[in-house]
C-alpha atoms as a PDB file:
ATOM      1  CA  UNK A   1     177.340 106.232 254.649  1.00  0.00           C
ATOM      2  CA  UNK A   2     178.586 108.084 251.434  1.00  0.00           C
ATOM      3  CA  UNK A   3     179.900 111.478 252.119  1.00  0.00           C
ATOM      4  CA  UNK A   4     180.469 113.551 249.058  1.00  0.00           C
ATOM      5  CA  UNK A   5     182.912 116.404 248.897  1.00  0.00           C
ATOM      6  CA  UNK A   6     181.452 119.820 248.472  1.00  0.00           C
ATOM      7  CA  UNK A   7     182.027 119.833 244.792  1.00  0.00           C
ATOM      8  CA  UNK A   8     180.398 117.010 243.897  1.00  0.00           C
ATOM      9  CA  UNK A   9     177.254 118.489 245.764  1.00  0.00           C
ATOM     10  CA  UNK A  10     177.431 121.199 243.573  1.00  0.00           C
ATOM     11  CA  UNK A  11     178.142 119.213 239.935  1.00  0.00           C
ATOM     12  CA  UNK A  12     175.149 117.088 241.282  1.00  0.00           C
ATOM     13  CA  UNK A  13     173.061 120.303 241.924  1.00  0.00           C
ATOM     14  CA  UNK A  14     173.984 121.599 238.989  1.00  0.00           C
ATOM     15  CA  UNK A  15     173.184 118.523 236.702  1.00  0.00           C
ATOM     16  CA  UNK A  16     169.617 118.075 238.154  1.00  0.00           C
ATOM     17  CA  UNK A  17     169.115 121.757 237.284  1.00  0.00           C
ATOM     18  CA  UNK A  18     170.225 121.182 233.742  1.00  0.00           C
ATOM     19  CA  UNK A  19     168.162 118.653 233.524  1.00  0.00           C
ATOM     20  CA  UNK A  20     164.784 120.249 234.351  1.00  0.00           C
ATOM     21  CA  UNK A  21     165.674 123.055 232.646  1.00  0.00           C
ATOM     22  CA  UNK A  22     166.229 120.671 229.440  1.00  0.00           C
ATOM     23  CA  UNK A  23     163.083 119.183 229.708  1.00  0.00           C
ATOM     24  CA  UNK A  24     161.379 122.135 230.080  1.00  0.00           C
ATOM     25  CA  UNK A  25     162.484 124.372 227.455  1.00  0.00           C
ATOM     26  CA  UNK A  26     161.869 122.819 223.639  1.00  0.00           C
ATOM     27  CA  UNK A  27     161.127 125.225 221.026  1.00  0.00           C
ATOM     28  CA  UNK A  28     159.740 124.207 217.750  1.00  0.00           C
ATOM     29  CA  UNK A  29     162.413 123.386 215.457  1.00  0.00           C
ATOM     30  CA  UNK A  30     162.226 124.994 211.475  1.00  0.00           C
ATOM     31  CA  UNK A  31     159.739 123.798 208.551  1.00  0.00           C
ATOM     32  CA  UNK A  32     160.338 120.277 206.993  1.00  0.00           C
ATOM     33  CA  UNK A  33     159.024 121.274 203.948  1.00  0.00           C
ATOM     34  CA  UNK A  34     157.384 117.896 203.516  1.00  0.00           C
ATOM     35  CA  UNK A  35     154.947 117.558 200.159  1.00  0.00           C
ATOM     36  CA  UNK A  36     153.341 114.592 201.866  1.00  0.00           C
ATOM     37  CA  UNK A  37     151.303 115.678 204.939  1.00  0.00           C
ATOM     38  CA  UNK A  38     152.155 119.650 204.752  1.00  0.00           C
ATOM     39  CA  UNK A  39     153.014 119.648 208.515  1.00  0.00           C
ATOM     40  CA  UNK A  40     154.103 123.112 209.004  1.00  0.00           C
ATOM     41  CA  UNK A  41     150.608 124.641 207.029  1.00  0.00           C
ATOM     42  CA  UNK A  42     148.123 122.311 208.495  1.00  0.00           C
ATOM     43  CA  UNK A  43     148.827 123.298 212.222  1.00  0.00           C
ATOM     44  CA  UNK A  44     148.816 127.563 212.709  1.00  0.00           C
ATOM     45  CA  UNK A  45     151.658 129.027 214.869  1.00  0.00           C
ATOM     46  CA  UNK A  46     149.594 129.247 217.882  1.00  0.00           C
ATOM     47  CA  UNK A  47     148.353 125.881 218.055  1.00  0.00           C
ATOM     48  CA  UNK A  48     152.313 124.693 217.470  1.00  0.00           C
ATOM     49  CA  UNK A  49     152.654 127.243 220.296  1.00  0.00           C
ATOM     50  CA  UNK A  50     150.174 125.572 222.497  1.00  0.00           C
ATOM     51  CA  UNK A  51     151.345 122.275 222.204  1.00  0.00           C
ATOM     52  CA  UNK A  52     155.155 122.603 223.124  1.00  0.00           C
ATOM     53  CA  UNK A  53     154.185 124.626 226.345  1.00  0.00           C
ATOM     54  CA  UNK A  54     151.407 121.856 226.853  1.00  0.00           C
ATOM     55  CA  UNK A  55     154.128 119.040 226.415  1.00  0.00           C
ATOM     56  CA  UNK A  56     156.694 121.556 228.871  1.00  0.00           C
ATOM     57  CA  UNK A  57     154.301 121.305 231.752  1.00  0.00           C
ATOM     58  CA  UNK A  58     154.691 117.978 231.590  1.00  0.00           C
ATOM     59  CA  UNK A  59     158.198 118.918 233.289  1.00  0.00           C
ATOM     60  CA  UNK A  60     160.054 115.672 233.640  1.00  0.00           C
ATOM     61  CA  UNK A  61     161.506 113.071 230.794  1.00  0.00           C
ATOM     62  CA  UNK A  62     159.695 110.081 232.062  1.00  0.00           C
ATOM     63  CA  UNK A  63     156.072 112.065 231.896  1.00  0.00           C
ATOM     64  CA  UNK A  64     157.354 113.469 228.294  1.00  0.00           C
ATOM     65  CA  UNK A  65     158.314 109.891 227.008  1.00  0.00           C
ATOM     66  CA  UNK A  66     155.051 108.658 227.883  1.00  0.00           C
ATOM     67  CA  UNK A  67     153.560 111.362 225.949  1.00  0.00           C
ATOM     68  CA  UNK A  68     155.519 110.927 222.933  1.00  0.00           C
ATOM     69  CA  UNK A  69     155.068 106.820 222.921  1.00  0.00           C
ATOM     70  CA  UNK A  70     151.259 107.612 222.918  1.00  0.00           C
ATOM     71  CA  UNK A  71     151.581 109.748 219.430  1.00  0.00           C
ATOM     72  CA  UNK A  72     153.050 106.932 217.794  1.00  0.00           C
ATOM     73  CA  UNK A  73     151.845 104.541 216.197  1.00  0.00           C
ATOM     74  CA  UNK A  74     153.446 101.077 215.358  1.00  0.00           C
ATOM     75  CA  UNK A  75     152.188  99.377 212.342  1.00  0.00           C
ATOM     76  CA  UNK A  76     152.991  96.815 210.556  1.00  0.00           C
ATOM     77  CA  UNK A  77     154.388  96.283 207.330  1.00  0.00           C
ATOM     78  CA  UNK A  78     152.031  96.451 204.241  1.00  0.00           C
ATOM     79  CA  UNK A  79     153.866  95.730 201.599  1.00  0.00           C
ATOM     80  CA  UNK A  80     157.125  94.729 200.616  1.00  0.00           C
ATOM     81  CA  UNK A  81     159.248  95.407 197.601  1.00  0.00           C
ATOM     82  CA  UNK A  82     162.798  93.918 197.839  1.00  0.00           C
ATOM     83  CA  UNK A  83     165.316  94.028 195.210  1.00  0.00           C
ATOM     84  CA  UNK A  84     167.573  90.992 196.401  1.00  0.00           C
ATOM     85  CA  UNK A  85     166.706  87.311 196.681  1.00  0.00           C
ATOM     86  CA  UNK A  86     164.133  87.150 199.880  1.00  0.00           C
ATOM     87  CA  UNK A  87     166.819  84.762 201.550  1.00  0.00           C
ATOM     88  CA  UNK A  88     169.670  87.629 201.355  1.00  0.00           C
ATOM     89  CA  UNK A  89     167.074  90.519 201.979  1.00  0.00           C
ATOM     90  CA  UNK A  90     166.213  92.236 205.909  1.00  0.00           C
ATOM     91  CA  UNK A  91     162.738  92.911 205.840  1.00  0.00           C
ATOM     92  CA  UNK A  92     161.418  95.340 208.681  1.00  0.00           C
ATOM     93  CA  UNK A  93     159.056  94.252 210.909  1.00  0.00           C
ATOM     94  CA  UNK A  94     157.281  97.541 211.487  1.00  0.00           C
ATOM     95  CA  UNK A  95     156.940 101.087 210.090  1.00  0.00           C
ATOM     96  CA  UNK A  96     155.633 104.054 212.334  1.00  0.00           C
ATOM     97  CA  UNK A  97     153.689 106.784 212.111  1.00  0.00           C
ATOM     98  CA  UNK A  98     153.759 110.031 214.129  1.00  0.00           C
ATOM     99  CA  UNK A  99     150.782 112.679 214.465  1.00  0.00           C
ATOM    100  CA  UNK A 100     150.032 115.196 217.072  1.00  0.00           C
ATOM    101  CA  UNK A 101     146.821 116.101 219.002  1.00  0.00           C
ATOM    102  CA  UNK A 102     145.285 119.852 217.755  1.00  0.00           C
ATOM    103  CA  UNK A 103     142.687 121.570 218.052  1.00  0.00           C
ATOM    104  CA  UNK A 104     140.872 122.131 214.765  1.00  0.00           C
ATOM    105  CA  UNK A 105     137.781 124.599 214.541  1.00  0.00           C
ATOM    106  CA  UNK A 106     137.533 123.607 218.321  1.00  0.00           C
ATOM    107  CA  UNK A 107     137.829 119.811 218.636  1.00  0.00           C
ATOM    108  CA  UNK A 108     140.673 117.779 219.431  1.00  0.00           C
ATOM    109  CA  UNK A 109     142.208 115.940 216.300  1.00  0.00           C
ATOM    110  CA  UNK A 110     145.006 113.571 215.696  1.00  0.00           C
ATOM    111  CA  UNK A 111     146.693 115.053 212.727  1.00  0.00           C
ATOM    112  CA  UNK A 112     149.784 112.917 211.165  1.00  0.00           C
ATOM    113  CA  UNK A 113     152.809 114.279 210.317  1.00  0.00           C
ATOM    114  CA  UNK A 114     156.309 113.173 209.072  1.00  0.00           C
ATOM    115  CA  UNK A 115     159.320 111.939 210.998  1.00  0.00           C
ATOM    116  CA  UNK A 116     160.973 115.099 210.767  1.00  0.00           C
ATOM    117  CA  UNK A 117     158.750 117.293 211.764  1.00  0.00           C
ATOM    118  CA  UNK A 118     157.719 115.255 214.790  1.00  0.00           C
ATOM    119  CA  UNK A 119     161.134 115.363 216.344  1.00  0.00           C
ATOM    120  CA  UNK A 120     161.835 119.144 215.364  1.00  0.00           C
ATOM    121  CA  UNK A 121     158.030 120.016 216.948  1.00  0.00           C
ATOM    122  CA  UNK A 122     158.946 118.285 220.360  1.00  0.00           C
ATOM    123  CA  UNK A 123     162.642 116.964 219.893  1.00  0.00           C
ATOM    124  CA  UNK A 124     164.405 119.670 218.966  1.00  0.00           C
ATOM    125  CA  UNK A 125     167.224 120.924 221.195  1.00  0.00           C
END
């Protein structure tokens, strides 16, 4: 049997609070200004407000990670356009893309977004 001191109770006590309290408090992060997909203007404030405090209900990181692997998608490459000789070159095997589920004039859509502002809606710290 371990016995632990009475400070490392409290460290340990202490870190698991941190640690729900970390999972459960993102706040949206600030525009991307992406051209692209227009991430910040396609989804209203309240609807970005509705889906962090959806995605902090889910409380811990293992629920949260399972959400996040769902929104993105792994795709493979299309096309490639390399500049050195194809032996020399490292080709990637996949490109992703991230979206998030809204509500738009009342039904659920996936709308896509850019890598930025998929980790600063749900990422950002």
């Amino acid at each position: 049997m371990l016995i632990m001191s009475k400070n490392e109770k409290n460290r340990k006590i202490k870190s698991e609070v941190m640690k729900k309290l970390r999972a459960t408090s993102n706040e949206v992060g600030s525009d991307c200004r992406c051209k692209r997909y227009k991430c910040f203007e396609v989804i209203s404030p309240e609807e970005r407000n509705r889906i962090i405090k959806d995605f902090n209900s889910l409380g811990e990181d293992n629920r949260q990670n399972e959400y996040l692997g769902g929104l993105i998608r792994i795709l493979p490459v299309v096309q490639r356009r390399s500049r050195k000789d194809p032996n020399e070159a490292k080709f990637n095997d996949s490109s992703y893309s991230y979206r998030l589920r809204s509500y738009v004039n009342g039904a659920l859509q996936d709308i896509f977004i850019c890598y930025k502002a998929f980790f600063k809606y749900l990422w950002y710290f």
